[in-house]
Protein backbone atom coordinates (compact mmCIF):
# COMPACT_ATOMS: atom_id res chain seq x y z
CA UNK A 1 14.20 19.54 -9.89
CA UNK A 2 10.10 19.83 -8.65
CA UNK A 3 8.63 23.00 -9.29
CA UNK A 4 7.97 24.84 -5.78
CA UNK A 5 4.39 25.86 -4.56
CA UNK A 6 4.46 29.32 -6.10
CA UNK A 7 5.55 27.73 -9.73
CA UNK A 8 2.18 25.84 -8.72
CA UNK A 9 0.31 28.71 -7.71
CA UNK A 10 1.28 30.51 -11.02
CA UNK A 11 0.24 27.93 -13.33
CA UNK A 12 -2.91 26.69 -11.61
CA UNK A 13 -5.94 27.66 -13.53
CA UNK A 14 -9.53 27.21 -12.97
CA UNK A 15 -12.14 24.78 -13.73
CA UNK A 16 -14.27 25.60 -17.24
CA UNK A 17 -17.86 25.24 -15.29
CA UNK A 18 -18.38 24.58 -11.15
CA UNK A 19 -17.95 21.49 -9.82
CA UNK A 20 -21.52 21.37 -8.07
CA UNK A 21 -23.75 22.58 -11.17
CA UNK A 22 -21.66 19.13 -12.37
CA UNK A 23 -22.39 17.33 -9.78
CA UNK A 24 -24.80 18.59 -7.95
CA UNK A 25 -25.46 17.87 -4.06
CA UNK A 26 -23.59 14.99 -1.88
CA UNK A 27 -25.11 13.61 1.09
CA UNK A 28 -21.46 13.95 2.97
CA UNK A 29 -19.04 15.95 5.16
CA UNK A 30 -17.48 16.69 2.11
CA UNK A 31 -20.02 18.22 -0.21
CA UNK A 32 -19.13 20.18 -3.04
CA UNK A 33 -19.37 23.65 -2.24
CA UNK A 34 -20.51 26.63 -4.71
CA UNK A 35 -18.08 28.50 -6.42
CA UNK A 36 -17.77 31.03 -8.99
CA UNK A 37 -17.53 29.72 -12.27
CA UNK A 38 -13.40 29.58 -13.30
CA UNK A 39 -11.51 29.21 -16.94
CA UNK A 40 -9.36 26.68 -17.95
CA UNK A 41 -6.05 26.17 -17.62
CA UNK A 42 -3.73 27.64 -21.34
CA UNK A 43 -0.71 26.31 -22.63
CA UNK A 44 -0.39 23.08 -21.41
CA UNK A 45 2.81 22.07 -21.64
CA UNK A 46 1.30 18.53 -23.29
CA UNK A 47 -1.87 17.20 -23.65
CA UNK A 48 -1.25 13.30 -23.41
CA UNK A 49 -0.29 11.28 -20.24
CA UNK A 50 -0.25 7.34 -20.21
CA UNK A 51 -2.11 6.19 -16.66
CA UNK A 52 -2.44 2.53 -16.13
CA UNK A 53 -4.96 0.62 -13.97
CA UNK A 54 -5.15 -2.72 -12.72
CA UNK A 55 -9.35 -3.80 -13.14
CA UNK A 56 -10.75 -3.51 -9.75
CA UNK A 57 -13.26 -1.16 -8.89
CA UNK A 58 -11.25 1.64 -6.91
CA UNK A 59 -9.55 2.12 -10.56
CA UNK A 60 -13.06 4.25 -10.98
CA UNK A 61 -11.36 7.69 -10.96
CA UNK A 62 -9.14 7.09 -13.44
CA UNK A 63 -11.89 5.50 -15.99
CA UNK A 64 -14.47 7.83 -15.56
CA UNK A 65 -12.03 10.99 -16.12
CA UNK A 66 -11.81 9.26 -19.61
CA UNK A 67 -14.95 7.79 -20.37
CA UNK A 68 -17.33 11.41 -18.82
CA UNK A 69 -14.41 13.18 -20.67
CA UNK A 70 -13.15 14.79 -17.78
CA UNK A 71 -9.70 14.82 -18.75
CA UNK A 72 -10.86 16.39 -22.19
CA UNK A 73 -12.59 19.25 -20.51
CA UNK A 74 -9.16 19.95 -18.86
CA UNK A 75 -7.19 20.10 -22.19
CA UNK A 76 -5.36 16.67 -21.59
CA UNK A 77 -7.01 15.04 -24.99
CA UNK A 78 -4.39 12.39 -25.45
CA UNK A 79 -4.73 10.95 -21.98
CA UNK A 80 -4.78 7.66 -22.01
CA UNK A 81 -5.64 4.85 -19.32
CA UNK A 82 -4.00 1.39 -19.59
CA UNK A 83 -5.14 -1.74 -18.38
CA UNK A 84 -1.96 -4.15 -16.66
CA UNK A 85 -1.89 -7.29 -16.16
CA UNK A 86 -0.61 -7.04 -12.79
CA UNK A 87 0.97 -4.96 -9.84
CA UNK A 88 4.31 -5.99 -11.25
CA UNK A 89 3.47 -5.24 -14.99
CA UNK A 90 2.85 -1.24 -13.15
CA UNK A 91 5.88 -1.15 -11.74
CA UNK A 92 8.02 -2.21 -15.15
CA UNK A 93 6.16 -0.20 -17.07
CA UNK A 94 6.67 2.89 -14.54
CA UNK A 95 10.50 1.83 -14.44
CA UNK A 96 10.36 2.40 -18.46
CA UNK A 97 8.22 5.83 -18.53
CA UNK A 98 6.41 6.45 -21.43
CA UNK A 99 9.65 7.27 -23.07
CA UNK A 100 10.63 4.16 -22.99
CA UNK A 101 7.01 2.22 -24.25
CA UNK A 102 5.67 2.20 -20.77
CA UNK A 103 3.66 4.58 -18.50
CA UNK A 104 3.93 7.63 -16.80
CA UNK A 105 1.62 7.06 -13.75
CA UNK A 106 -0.99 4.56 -12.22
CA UNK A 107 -3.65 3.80 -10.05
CA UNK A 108 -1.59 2.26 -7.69
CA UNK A 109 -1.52 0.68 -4.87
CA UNK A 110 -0.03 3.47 -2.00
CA UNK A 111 2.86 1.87 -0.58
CA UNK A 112 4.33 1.21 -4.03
CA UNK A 113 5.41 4.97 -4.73
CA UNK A 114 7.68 4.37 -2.25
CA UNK A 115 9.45 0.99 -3.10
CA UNK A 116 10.09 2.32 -6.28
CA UNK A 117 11.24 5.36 -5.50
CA UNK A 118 13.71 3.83 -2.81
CA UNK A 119 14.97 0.84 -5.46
CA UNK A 120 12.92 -1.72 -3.30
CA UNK A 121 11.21 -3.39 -5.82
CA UNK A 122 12.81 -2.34 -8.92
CA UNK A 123 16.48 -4.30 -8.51
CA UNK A 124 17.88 -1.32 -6.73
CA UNK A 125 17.00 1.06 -9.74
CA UNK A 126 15.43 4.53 -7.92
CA UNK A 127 12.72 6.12 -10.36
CA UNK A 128 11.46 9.24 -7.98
CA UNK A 129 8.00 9.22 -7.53
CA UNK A 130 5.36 11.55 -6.50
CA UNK A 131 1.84 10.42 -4.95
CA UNK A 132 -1.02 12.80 -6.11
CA UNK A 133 -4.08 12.06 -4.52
CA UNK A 134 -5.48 9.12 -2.94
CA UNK A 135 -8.10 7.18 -5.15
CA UNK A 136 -10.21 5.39 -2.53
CA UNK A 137 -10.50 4.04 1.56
CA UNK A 138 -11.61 1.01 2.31
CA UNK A 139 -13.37 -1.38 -0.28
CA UNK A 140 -10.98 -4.71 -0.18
CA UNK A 141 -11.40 -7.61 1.60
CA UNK A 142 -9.50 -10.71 3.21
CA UNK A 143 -11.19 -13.83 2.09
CA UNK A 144 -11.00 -17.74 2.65
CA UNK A 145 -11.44 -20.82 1.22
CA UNK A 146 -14.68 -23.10 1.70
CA UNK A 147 -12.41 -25.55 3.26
CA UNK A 148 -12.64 -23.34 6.29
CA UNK A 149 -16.59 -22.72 5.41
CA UNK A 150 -17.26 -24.45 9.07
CA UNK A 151 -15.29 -22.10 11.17
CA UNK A 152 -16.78 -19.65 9.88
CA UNK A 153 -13.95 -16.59 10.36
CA UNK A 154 -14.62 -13.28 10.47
CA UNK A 155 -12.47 -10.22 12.21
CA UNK A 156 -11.19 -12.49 14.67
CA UNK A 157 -8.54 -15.45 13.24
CA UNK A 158 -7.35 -16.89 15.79
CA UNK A 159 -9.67 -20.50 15.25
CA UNK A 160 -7.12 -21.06 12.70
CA UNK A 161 -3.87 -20.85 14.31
CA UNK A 162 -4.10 -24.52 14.88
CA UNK A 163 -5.32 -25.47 12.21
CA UNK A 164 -2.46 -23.75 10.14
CA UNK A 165 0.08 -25.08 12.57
CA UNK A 166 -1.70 -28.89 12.43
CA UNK A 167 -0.75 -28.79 8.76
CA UNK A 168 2.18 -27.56 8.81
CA UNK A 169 3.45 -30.40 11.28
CA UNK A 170 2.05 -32.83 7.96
CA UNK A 171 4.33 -30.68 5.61
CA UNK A 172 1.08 -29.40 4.07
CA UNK A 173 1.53 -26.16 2.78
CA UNK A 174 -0.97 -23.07 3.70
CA UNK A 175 -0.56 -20.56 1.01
CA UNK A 176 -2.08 -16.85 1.81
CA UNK A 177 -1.94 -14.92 -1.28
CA UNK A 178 -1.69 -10.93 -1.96
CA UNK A 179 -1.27 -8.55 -4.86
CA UNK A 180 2.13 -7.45 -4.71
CA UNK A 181 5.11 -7.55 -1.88
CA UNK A 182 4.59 -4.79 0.60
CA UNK A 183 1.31 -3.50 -0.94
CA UNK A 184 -1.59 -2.83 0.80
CA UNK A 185 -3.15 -6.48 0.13
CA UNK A 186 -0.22 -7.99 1.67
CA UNK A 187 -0.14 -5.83 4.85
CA UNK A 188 -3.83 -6.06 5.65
CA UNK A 189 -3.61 -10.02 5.57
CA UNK A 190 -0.44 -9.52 7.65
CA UNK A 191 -1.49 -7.94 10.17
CA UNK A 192 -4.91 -9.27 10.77
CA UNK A 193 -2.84 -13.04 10.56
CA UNK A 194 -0.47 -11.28 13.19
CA UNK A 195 -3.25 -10.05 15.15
CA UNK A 196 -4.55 -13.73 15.56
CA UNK A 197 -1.20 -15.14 16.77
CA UNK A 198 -0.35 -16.33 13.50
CA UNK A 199 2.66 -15.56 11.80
CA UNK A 200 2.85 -14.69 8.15
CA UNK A 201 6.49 -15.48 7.44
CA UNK A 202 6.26 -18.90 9.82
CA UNK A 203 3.14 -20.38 9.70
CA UNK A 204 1.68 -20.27 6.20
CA UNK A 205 3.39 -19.03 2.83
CA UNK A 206 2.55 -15.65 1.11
CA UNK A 207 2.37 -16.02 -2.55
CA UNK A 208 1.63 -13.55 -5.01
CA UNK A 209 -1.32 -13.68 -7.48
CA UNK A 210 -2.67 -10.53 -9.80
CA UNK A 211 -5.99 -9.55 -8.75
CA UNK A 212 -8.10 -10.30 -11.47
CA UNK A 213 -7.07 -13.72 -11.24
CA UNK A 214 -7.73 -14.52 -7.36
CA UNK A 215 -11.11 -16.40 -8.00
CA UNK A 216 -9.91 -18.68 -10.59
CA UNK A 217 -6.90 -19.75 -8.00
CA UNK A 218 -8.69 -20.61 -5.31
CA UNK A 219 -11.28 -22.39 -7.05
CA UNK A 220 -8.57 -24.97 -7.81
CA UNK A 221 -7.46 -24.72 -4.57
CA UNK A 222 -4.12 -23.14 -5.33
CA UNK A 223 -4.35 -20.97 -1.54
CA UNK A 224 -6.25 -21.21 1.19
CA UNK A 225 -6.72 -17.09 2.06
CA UNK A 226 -6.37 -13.99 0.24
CA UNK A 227 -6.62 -10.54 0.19
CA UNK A 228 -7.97 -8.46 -2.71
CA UNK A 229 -9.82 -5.24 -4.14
CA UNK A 230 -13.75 -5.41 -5.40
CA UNK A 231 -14.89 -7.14 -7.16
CA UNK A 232 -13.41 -9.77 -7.17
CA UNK A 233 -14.38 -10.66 -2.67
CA UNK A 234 -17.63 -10.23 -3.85
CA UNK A 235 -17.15 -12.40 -7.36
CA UNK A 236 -16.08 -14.80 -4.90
CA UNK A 237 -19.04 -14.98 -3.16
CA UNK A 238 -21.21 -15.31 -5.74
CA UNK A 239 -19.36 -18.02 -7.69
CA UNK A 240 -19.25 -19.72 -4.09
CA UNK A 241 -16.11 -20.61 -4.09
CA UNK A 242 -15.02 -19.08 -1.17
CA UNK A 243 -16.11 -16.48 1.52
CA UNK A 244 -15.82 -13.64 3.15
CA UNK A 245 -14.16 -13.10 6.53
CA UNK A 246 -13.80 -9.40 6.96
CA UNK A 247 -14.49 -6.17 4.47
CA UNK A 248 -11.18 -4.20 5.56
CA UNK A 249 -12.96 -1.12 6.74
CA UNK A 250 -13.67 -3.32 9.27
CA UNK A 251 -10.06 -3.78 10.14
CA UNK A 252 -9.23 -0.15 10.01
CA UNK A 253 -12.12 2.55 9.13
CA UNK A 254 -11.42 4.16 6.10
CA UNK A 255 -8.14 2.97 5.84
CA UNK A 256 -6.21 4.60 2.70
CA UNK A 257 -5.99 2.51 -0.50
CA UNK A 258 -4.68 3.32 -3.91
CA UNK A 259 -2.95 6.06 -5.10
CA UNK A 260 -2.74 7.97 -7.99
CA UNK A 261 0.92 8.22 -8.44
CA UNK A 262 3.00 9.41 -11.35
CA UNK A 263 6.75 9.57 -12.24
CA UNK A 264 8.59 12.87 -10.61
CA UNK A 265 10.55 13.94 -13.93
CA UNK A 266 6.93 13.77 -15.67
CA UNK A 267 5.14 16.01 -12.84
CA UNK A 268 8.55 18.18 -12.65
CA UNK A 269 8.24 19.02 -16.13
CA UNK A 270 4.48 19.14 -16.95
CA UNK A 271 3.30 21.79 -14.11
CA UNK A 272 0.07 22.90 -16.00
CA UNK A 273 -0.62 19.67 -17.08
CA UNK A 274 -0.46 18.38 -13.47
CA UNK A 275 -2.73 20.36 -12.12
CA UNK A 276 -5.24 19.94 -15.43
CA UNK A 277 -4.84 15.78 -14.38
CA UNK A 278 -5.71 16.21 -10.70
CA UNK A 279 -8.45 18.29 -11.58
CA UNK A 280 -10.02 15.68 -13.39
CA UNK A 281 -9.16 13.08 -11.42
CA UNK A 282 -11.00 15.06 -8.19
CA UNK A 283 -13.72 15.94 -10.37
CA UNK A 284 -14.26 12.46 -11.26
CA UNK A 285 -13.70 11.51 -7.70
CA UNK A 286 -16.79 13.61 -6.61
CA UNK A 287 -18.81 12.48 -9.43
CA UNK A 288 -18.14 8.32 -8.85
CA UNK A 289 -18.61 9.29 -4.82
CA UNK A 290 -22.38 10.73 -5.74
CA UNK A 291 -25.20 7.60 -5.19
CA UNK A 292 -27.10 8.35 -8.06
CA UNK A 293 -23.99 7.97 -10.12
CA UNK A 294 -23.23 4.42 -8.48
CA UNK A 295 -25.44 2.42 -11.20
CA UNK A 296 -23.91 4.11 -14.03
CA UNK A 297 -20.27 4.26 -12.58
CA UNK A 298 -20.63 0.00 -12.52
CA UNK A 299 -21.93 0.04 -15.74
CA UNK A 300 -18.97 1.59 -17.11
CA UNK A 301 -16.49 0.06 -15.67
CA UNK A 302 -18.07 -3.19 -16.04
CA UNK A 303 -17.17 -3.79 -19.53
CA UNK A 304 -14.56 -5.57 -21.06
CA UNK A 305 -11.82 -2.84 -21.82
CA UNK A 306 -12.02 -1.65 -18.13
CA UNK A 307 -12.70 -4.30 -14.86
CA UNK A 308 -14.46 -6.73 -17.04
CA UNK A 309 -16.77 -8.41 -14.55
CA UNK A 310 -20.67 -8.69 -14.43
CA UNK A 311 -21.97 -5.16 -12.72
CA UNK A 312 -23.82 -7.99 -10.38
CA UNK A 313 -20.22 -8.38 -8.55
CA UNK A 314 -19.44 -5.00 -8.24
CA UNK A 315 -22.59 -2.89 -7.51
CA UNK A 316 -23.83 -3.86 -4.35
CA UNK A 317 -20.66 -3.69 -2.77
CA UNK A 318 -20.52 -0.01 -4.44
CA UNK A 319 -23.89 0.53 -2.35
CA UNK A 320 -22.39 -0.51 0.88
CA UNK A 321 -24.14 -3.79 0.80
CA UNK A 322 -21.91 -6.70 2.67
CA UNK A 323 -22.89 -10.43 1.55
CA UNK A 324 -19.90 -12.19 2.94
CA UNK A 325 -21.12 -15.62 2.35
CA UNK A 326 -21.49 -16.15 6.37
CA UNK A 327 -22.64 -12.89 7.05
CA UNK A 328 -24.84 -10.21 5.52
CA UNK A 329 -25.07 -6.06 6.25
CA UNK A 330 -25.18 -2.82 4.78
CA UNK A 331 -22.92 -0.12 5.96
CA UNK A 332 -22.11 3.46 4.09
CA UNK A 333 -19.72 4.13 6.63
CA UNK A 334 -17.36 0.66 5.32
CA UNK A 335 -18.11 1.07 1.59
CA UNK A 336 -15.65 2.04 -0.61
CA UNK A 337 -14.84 5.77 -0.76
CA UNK A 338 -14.07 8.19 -3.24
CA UNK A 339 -14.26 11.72 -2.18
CA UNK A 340 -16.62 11.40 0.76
CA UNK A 341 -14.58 11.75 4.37
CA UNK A 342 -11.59 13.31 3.03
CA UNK A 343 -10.80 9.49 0.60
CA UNK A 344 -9.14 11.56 -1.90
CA UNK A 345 -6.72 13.46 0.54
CA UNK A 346 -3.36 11.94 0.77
CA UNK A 347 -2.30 12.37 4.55
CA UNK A 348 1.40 12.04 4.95
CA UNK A 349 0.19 10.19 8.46
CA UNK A 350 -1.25 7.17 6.30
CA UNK A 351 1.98 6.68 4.34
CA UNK A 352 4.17 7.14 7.47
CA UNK A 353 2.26 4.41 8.48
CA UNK A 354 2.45 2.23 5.06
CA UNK A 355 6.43 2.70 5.74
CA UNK A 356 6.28 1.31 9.39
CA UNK A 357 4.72 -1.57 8.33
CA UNK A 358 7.18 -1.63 5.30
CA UNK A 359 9.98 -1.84 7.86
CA UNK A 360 7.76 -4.65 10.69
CA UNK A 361 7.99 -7.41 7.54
CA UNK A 362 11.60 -6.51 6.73
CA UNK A 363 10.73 -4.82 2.84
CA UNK A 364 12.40 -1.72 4.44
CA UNK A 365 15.54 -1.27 6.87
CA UNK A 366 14.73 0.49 10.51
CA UNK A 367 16.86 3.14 9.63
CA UNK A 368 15.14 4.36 7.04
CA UNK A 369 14.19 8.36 7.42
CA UNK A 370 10.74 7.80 7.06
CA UNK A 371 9.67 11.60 7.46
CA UNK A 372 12.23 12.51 5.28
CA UNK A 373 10.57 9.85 2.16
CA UNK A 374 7.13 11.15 2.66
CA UNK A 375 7.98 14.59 2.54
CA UNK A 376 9.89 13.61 -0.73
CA UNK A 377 6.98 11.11 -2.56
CA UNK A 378 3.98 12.57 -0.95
CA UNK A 379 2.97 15.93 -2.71
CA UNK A 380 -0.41 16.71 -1.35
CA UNK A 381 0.52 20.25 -1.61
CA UNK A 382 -0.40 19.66 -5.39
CA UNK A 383 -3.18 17.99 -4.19
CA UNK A 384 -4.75 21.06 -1.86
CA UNK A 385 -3.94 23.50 -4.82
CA UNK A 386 -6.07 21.29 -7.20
CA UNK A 387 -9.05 21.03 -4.90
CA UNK A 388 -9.08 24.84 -4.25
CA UNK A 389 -9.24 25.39 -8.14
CA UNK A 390 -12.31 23.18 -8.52
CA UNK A 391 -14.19 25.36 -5.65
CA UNK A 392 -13.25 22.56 -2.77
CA UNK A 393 -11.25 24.61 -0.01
CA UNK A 394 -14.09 23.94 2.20
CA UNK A 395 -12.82 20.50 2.49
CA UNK A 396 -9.57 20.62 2.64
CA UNK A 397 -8.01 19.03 6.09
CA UNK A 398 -6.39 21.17 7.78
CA UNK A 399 -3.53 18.91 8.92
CA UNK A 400 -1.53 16.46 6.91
CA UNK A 401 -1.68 14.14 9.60
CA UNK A 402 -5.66 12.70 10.56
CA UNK A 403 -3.68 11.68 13.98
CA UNK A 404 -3.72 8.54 15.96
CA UNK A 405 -5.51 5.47 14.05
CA UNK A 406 -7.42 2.75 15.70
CA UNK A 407 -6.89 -0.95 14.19
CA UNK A 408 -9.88 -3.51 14.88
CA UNK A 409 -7.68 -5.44 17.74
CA UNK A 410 -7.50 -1.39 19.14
CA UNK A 411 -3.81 -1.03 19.09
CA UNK A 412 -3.10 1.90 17.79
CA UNK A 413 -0.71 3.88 15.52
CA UNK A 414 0.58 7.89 16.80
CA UNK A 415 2.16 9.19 13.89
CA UNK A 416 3.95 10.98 16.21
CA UNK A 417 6.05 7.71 17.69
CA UNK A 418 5.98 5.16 14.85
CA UNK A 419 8.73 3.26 16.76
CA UNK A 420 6.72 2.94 19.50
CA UNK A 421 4.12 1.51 17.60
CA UNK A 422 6.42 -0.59 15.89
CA UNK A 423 8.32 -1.55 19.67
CA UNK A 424 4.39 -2.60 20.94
CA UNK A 425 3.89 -5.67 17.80
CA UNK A 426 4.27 -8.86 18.99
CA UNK A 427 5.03 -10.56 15.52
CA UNK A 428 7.16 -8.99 13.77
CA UNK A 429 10.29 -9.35 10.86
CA UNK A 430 12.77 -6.90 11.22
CA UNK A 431 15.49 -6.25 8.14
CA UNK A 432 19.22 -5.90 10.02
């Protein structure tokens, strides 16, 4: 059973100094505001947590919380954050719970909440799950070969519809790789294939590869595109092995990213130490979102226990600095986000929107109540009560919906009529 708002209310407690003598100023529509200085939260009802990460750079929140000692400061001295080996390493270990040797919540990627929760990826085994915050926007990228270095592709890729279909008539293979079926890597590369007249289930073959080995498969040539968090677009670049044709803010400004997701019966029965979690996890949020922090934040995360790749391939991308092999420019606006512009607020609309696209490739059936599921994984009720704790109700949205979106090809998405969004795509694989 989850613990209603005013079981949240009761238990909430307060920060042990304010969040902006922490963190001082931020540059942003979401600056931390001044508040008086709170207590912590007592009587936790347990002090550990296992979180695990996969090692890309919008894992951040979670290893800062433990390396600044943020989760310390909120009582939760046991936490501990766990490096996978993949997407589908997460899910198992979320399946087992850390009752059973695993983990009880990741950085994850945001659709994946919900294909566990609904049996989709787990062999028809449900484990309810809740979705916390939101870790990042933006900051992945959709990336090709140098096979394709001459055409030079960038939002618009179209120029290799027939080259895709040429090979395909010579029973040559085009493999497009992603991070995990139905994740965010594997509907950005969808739908900016299906935006070019290509189709992603007919014209090339969708494979799945763990991020931190991306650059090593396409150096041997193992896919032709792929789609994949920093650092390892811009690690590609720099090895030359490969480059760049979009950053995916440029598909969809500040599109929603990873989650921070946990297992319900863990959240359901550790109220206090909930609320102590996402008060680290925002706190740590605002701190790797401030640009005097950036150096340090790649430094951390840099080494070998957390992303493990040279700060070179992760900082300037941190900076809003674009190299994309064929193109160069700087842009705050498409950097990766953690706080800034509302990043850490889940909206409901953005997951309503994961689920459509869940149900255009066929992962999920049209019938599906998709209201119904996010109300059920998406708890950014938690989230609001967390943020007003820490002194942030200034930035709170007021809506959980930030209303119609706007892809790069300008169709756009009205929360308010999926299925007509859904009736308008071209290219498309419905499941019956």
């Amino acid at each position: 059973m989850s613990f209603s708002r005013r079981t949240f209310l009761a238990t909430a407690g307060l920060t042990a100094m304010g969040t902006l003598a922490l963190h001082g100023c931020q540059s942003n529509s979401n600056t931390p505001n001044s508040s008086p200085v709170p207590s912590p939260i007592s009587n936790l009802e347990t002090t550990t947590v296992k979180l695990g990460f996969i090692p890309l750079t919008d894992a951040a929140p979670l290893i800062i919380a433990k390396v600044k000692g943020y989760f310390d400061k909120y009582g939760l001295t046991g936490a501990e954050v766990i490096k996978q080996a993949s997407w589908g390493t997460t899910r198992d270990n979320l399946v087992l719970g850390s009752a059973g040797g695993g983990i009880d919540g990741a950085h994850i990627l945001s659709p994946m909440p919900y294909l566990i929760s609904e049996g989709i990826v787990t062999n028809g085994k449900k484990v309810p799950m809740y979705i916390l915050a939101r870790l990042d926007t933006n900051g992945q990228g959709i990336l090709l070969s140098n096979d394709y270095l001459d055409l030079k592709i960038g939002l618009d890729a179209s120029p290799l519809r027939n080259v895709f279909q040429r090979k395909k008539r010579e029973n040559k293979e085009v493999k497009a790789a992603m991070t995990f079926p139905g994740g965010t890597h594997d509907l950005w590369i969808r739908y900016w294939l299906a935006a070019a007249g290509i189709d992603p289930n007919q014209d090339v073959s969708t494979i799945v590869v763990p991020p931190p080995q991306m650059v090593a498969n396409v150096k041997v040539g193992n896919m032709e595109a792929f789609c994949v968090g920093e650092p390892w677009p811009l690690q590609t670049i720099n090895q030359k092995v490969g480059y760049g044709a979009i950053t995916t803010g440029e598909l969809w400004k500040d599109h929603p990213e990873k989650a921070l997701a946990l297992r319900a019966d863990w959240v359901d029965k550790h109220p206090k130490a909930t609320q102590a979690l996402l008060q680290a996890v925002l706190e740590a949020q605002i701190w790797c979102d401030q640009d005097s922090n950036k150096q340090e934040m790649c430094e951390i995360i840099s080494q070998p226990e957390w992303v493990k790749a040279p700060v070179a391939d992760i900082i300037d991308r941190s900076l809003g600095k674009f190299n994309l092999g064929v193109r160069q420019f700087e842009s705050k606006d498409l950097m990766q986000k953690y706080w800034r512009d509302n990043a850490s607020y889940p909206f409901k609309s953005h997951d309503l929107w994961f689920l459509t696209e869940n149900i255009r490739w066929g992962y999920l059936k049209p019938e599906v109540d998709t209201k119904v599921l996010v109300d059920r994984v998406n708890r950014e009720d938690l989230w609001r009560e967390a943020a007003k704790a820490i002194g942030q109700e200034a930035v709170i949205p007021k809506s959980t919906s930030r209303g119609v979106e706007t892809f790069f090809d300008q169709v756009q998405f009205d929360p308010e009529n999926p299925q007509d969004y859904l009736n308008r795509l071209k290219i498309k694989s419905l499941k019956s």
